[in-house]
N, C-alpha and C. Protein backbone atom coordinates (compact mmCIF):
# COMPACT_ATOMS: atom_id res chain seq x y z
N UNK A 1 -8.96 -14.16 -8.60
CA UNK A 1 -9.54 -12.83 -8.54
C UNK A 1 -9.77 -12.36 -9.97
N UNK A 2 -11.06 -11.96 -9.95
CA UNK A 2 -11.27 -11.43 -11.70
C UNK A 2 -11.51 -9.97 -12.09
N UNK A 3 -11.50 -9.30 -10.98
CA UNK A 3 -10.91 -8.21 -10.71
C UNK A 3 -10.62 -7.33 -9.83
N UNK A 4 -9.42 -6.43 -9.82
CA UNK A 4 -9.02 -5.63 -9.00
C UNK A 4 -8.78 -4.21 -9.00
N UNK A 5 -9.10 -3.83 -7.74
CA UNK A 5 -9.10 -2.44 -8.42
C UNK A 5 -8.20 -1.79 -6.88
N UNK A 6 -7.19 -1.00 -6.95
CA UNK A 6 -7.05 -0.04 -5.81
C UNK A 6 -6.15 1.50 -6.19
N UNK A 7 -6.45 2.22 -5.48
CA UNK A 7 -6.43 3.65 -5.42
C UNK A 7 -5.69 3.94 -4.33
N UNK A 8 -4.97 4.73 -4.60
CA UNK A 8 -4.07 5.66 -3.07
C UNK A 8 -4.52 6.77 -3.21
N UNK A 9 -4.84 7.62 -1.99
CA UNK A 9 -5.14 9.45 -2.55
C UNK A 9 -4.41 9.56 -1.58
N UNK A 10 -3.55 10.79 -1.31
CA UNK A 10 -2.62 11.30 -0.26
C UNK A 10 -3.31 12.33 0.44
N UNK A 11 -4.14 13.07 0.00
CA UNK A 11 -4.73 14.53 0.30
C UNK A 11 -5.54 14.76 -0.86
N UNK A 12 -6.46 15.79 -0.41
CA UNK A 12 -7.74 16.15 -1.60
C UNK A 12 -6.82 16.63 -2.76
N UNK A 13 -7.23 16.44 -4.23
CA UNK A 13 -6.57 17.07 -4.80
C UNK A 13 -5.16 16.26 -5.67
N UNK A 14 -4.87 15.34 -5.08
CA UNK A 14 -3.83 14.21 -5.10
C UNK A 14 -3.43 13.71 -6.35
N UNK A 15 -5.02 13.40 -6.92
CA UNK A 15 -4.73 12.86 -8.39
C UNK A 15 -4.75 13.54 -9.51
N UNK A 16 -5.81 14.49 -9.29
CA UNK A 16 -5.56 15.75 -10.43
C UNK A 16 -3.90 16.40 -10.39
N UNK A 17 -3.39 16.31 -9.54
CA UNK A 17 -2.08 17.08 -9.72
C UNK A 17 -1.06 16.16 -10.09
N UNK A 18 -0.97 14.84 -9.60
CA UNK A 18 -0.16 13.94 -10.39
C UNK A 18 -0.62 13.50 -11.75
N UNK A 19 -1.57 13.81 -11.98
CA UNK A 19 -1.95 13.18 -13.57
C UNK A 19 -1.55 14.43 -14.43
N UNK A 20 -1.23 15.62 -13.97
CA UNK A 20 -0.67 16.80 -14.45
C UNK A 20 0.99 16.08 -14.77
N UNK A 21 1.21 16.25 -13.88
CA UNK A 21 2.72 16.00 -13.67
C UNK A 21 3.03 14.82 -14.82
N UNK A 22 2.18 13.53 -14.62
CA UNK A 22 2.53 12.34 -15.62
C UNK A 22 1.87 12.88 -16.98
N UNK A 23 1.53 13.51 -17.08
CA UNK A 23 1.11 14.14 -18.19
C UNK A 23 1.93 14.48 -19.12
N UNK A 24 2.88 15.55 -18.81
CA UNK A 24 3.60 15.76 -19.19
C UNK A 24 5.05 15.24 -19.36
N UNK A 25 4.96 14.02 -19.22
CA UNK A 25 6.30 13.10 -19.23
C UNK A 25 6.85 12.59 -18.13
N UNK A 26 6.57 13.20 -16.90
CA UNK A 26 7.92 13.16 -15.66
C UNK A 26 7.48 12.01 -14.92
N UNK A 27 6.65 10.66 -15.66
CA UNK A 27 7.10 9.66 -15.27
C UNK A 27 7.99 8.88 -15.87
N UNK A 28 7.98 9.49 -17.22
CA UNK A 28 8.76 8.63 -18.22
C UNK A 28 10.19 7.82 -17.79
N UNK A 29 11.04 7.09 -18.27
CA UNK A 29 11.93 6.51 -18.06
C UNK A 29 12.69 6.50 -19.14
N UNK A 30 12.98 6.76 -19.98
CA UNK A 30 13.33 7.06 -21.32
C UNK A 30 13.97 8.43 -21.39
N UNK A 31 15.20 8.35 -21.70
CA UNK A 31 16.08 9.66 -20.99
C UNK A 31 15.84 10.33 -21.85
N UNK A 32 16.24 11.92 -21.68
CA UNK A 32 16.16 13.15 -22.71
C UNK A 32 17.39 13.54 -22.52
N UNK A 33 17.32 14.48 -23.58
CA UNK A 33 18.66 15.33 -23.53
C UNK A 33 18.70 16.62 -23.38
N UNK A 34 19.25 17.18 -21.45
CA UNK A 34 19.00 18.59 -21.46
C UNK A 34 20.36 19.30 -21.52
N UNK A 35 21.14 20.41 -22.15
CA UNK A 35 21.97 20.98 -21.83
C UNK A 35 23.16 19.81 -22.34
N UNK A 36 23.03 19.30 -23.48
CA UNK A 36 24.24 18.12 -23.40
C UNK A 36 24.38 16.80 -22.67
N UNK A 37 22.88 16.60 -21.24
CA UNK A 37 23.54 15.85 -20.62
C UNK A 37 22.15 14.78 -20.95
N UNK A 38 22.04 13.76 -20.53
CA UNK A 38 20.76 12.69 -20.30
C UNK A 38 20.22 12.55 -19.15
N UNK A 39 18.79 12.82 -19.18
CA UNK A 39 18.18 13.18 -17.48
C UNK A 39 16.97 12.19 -17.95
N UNK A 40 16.66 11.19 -16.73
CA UNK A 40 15.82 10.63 -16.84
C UNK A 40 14.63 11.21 -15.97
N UNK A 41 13.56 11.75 -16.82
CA UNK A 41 11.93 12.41 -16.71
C UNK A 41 11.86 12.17 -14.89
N UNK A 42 11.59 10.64 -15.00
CA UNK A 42 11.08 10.37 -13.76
C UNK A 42 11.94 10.36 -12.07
N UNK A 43 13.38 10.26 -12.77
CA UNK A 43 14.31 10.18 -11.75
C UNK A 43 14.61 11.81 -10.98
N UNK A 44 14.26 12.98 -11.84
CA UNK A 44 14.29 13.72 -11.70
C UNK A 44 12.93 14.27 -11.17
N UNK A 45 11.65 13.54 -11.23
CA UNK A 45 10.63 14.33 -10.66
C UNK A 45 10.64 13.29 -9.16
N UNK A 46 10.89 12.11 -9.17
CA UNK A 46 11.37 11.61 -7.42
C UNK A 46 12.58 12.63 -6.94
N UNK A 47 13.36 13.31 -7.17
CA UNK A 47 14.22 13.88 -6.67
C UNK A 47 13.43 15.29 -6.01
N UNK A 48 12.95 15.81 -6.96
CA UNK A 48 12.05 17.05 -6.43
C UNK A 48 10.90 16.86 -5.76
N UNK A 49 10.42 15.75 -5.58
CA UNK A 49 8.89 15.47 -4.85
C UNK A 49 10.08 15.13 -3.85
N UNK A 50 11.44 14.41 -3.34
CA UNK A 50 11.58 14.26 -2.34
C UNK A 50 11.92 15.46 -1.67
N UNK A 51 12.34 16.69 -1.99
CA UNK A 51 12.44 17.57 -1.54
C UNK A 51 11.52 18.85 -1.32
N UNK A 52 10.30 18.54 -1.74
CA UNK A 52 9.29 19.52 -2.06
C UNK A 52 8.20 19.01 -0.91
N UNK A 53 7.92 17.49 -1.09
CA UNK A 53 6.49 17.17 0.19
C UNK A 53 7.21 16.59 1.06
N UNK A 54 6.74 16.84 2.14
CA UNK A 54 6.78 16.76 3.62
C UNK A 54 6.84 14.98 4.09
N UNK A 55 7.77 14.20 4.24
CA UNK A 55 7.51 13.22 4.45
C UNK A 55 6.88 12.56 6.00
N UNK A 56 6.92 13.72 6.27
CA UNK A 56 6.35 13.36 7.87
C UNK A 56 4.80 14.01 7.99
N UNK A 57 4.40 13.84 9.17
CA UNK A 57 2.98 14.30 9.42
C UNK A 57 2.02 13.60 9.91
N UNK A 58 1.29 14.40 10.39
CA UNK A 58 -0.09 13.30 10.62
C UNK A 58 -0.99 13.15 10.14
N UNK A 59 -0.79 12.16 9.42
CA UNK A 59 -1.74 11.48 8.92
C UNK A 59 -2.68 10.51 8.76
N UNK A 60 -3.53 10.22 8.28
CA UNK A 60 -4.50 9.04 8.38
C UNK A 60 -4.75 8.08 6.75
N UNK A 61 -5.17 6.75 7.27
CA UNK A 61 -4.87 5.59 6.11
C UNK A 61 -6.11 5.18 6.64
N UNK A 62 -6.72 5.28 4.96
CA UNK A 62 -7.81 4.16 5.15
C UNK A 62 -8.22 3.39 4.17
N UNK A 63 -8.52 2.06 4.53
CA UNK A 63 -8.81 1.10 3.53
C UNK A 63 -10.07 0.11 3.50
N UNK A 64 -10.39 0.42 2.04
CA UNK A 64 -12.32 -0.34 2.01
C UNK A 64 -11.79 -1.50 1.15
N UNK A 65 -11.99 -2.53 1.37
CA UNK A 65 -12.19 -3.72 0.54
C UNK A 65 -13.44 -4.07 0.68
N UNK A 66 -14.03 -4.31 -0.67
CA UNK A 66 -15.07 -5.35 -0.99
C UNK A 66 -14.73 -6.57 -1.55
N UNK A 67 -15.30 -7.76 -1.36
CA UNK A 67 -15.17 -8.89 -1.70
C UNK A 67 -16.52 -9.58 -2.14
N UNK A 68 -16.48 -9.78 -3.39
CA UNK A 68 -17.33 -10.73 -3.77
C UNK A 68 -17.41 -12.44 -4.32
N UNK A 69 -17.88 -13.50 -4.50
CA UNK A 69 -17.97 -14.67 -4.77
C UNK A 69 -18.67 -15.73 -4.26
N UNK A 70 -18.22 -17.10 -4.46
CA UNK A 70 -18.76 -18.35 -4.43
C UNK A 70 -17.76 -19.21 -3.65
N UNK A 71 -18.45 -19.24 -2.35
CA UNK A 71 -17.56 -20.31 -1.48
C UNK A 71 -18.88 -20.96 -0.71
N UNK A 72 -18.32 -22.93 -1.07
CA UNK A 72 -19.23 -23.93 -0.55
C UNK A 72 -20.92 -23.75 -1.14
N UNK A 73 -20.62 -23.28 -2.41
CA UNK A 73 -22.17 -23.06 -3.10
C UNK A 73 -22.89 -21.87 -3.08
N UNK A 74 -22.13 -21.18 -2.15
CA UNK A 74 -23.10 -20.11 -1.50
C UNK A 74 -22.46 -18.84 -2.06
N UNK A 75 -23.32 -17.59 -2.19
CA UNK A 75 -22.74 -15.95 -2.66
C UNK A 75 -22.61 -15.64 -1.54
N UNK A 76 -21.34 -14.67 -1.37
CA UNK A 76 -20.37 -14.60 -0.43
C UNK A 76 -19.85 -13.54 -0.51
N UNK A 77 -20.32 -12.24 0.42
CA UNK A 77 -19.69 -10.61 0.31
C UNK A 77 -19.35 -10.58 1.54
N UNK A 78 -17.79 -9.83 1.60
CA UNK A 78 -17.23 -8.96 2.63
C UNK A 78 -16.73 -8.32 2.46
N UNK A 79 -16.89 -7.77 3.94
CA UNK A 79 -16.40 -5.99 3.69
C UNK A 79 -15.25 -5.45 4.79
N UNK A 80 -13.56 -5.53 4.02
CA UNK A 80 -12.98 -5.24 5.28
C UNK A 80 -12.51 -3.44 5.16
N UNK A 81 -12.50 -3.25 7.00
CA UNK A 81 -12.28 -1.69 6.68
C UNK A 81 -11.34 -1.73 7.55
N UNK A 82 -10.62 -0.49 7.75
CA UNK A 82 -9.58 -0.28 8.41
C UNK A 82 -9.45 1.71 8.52
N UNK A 83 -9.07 2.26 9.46
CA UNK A 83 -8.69 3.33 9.54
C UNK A 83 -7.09 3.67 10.63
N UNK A 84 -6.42 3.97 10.19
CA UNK A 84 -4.99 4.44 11.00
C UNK A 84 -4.58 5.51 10.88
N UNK A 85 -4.43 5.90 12.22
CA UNK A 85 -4.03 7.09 12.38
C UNK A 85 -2.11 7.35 12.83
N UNK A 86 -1.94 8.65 12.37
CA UNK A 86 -0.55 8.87 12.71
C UNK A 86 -0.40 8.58 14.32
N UNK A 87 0.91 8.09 14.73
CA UNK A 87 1.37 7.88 16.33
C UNK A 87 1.83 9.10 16.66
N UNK A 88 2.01 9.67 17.95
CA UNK A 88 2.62 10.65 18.65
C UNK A 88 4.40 10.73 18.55
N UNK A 89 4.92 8.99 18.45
CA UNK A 89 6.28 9.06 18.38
C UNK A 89 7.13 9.03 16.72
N UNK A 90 6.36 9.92 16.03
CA UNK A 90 6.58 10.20 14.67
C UNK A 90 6.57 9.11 13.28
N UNK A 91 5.84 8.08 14.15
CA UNK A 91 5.55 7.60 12.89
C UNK A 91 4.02 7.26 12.26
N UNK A 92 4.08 7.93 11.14
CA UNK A 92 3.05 8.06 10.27
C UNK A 92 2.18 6.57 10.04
N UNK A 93 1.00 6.92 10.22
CA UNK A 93 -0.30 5.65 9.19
C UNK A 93 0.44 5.34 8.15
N UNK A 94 0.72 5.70 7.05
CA UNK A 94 1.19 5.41 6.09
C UNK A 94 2.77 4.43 6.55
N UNK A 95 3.35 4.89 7.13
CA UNK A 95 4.73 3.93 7.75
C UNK A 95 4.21 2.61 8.19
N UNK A 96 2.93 3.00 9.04
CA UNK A 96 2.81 1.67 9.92
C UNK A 96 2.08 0.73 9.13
N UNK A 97 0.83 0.92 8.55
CA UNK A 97 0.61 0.51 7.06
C UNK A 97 1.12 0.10 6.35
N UNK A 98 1.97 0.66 5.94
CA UNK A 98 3.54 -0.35 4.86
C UNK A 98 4.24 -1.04 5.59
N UNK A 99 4.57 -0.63 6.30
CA UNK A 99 5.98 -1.24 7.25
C UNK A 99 5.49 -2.54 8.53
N UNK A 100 4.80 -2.16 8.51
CA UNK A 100 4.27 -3.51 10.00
C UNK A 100 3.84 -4.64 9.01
N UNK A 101 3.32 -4.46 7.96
CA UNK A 101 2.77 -5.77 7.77
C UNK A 101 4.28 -6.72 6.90
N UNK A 102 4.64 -5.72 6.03
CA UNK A 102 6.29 -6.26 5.59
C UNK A 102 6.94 -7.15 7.01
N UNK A 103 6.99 -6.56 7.76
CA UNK A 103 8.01 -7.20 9.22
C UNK A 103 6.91 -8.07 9.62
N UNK A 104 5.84 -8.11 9.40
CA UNK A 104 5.34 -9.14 10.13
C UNK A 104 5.34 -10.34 9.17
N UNK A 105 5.43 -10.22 7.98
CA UNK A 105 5.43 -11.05 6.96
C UNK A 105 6.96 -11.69 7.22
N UNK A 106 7.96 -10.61 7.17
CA UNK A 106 9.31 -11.66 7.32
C UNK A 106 9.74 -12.17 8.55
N UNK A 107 8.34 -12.09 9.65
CA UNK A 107 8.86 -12.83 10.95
C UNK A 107 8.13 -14.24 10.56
N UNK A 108 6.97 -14.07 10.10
CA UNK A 108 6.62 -15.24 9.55
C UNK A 108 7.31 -16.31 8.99
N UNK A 109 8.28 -16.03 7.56
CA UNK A 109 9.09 -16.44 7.24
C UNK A 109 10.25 -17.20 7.94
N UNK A 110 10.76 -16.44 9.18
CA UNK A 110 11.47 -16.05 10.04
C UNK A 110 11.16 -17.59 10.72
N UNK A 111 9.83 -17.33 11.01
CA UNK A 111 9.60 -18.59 12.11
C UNK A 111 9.11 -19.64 11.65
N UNK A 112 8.92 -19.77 10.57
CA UNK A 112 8.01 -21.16 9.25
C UNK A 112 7.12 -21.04 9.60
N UNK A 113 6.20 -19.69 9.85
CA UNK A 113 4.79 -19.98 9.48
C UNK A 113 4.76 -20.12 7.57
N UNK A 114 5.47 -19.49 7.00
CA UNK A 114 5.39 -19.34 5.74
C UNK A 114 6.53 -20.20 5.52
N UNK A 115 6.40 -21.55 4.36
CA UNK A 115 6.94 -22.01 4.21
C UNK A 115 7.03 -22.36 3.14
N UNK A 116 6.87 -22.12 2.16
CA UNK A 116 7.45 -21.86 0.96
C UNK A 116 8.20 -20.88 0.30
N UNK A 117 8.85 -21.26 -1.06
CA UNK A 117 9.90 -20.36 -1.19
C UNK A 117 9.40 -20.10 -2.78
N UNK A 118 10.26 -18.72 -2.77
CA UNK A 118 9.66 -18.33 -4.68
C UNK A 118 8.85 -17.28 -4.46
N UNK A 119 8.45 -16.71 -5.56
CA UNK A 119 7.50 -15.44 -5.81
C UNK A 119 6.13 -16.03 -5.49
N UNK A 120 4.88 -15.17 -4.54
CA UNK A 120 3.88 -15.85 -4.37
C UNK A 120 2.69 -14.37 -4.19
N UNK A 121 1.72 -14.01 -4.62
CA UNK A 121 0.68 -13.21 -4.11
C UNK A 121 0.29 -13.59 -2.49
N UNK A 122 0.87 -12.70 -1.81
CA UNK A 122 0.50 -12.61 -0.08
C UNK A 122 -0.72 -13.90 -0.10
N UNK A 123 -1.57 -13.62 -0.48
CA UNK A 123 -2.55 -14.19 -0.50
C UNK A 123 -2.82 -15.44 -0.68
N UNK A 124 -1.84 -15.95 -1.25
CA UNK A 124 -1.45 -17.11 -1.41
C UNK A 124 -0.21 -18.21 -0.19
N UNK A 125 0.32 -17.34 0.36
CA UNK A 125 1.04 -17.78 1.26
C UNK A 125 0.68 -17.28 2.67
N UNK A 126 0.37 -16.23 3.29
CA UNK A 126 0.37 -15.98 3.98
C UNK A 126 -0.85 -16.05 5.15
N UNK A 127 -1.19 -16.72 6.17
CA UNK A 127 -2.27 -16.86 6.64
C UNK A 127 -3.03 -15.59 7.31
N UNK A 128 -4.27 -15.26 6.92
CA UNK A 128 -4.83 -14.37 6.81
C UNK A 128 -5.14 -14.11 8.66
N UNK A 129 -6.02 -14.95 8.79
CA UNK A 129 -6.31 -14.79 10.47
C UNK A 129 -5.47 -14.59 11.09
N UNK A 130 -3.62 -15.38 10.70
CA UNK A 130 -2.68 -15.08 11.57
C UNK A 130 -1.89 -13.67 11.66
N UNK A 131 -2.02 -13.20 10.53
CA UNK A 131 -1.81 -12.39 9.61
C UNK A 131 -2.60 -11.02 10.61
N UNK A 132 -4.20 -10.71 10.43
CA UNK A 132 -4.39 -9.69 11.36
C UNK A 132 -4.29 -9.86 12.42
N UNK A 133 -4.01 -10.98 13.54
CA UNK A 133 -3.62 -10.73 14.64
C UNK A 133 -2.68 -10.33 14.89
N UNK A 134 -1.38 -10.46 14.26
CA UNK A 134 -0.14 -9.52 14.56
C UNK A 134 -0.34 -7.97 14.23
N UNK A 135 -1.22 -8.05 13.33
CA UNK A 135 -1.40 -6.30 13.25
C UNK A 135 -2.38 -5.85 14.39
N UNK A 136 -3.18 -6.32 14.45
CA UNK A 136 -4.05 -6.30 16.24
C UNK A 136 -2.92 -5.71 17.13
N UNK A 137 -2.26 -6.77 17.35
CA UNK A 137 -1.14 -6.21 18.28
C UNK A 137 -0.29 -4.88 18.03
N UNK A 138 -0.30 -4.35 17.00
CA UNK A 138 0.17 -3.70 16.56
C UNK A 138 -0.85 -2.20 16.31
N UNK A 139 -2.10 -2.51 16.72
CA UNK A 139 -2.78 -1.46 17.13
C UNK A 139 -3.50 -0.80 15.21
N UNK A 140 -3.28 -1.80 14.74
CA UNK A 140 -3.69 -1.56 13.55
C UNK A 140 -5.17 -2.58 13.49
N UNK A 141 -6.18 -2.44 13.49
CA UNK A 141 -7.18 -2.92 13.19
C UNK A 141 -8.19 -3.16 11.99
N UNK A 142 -8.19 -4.40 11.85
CA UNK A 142 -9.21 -4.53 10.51
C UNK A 142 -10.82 -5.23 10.76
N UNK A 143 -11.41 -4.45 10.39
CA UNK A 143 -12.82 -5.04 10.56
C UNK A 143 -13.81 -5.64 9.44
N UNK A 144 -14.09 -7.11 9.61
CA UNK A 144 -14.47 -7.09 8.36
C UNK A 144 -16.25 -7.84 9.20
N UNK A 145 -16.74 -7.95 7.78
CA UNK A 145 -18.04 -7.95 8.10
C UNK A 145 -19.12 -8.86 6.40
N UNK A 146 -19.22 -9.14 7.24
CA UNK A 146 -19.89 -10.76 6.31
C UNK A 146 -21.36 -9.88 5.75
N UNK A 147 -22.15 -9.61 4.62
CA UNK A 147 -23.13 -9.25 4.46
C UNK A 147 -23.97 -10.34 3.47
């Protein structure tokens, strides 16, 4: 891959207000000294974002991949999309999005579809076709489309 690019937005507005926030230090990791004591920037702004936004809700996830290249001689674009929506039994797009494909990855493991061991880019280990059919089942859908 020669390049990559991806973006999360949470809600309109998303990045202008965190680029505020990192702006001013509170991602840093590099402790300060308030009141005598050592507070690390960033440990302290996860503490207040966990108590300030709403970790629940309904919400929606969506994801555009483009793909470009050279496979068997030929130029080669696709386009996968995906949209998820929050469930009724409280769990969020964003949960099922993160979390289903993790568990489906370590059932894989689980059962030797994946059989190697060591650090690897998904992409590299993990079989793709087999890969969205468990999320199929899982009511998560990806559509991709050859142009």
């Amino acid at each position: 891959i020669k390049y990559l690019d991806y973006k999360t937005i949470r809600y309109p507005g998303h990045c202008e207000k965190f680029k505020q926030f990192l702006d001013m230090g509170l991602g840093d990791q590099k402790p300060i000294r308030i009141n005598n004591q050592k507070v690390i920037p960033r440990d302290l702004f996860v503490k207040l974002l966990f108590r300030q936004i709403p970790t629940i809700g309904k919400d929606v996830v969506l994801l555009k991949v483009f793909c470009e290249g050279i496979k068997d001689n030929k130029n080669k674009y696709l386009e996968y999309s995906m949209i998820d929506y929050y469930e009724d039994n409280n769990i969020s797009a964003m949960m099922r999005t993160t979390g289903y494909p993790v568990s489906i990855t370590a059932q894989m493991i689980e059962r030797g579809v994946i059989k190697k061991k060591g650090v690897f880019c998904s992409e590299e280990i993990i079989p793709s076709k087999l890969f969205f059919e468990e999320l199929k089942k899982r009511d998560i859908n990806i559509k991709i489309e050859e142009k």
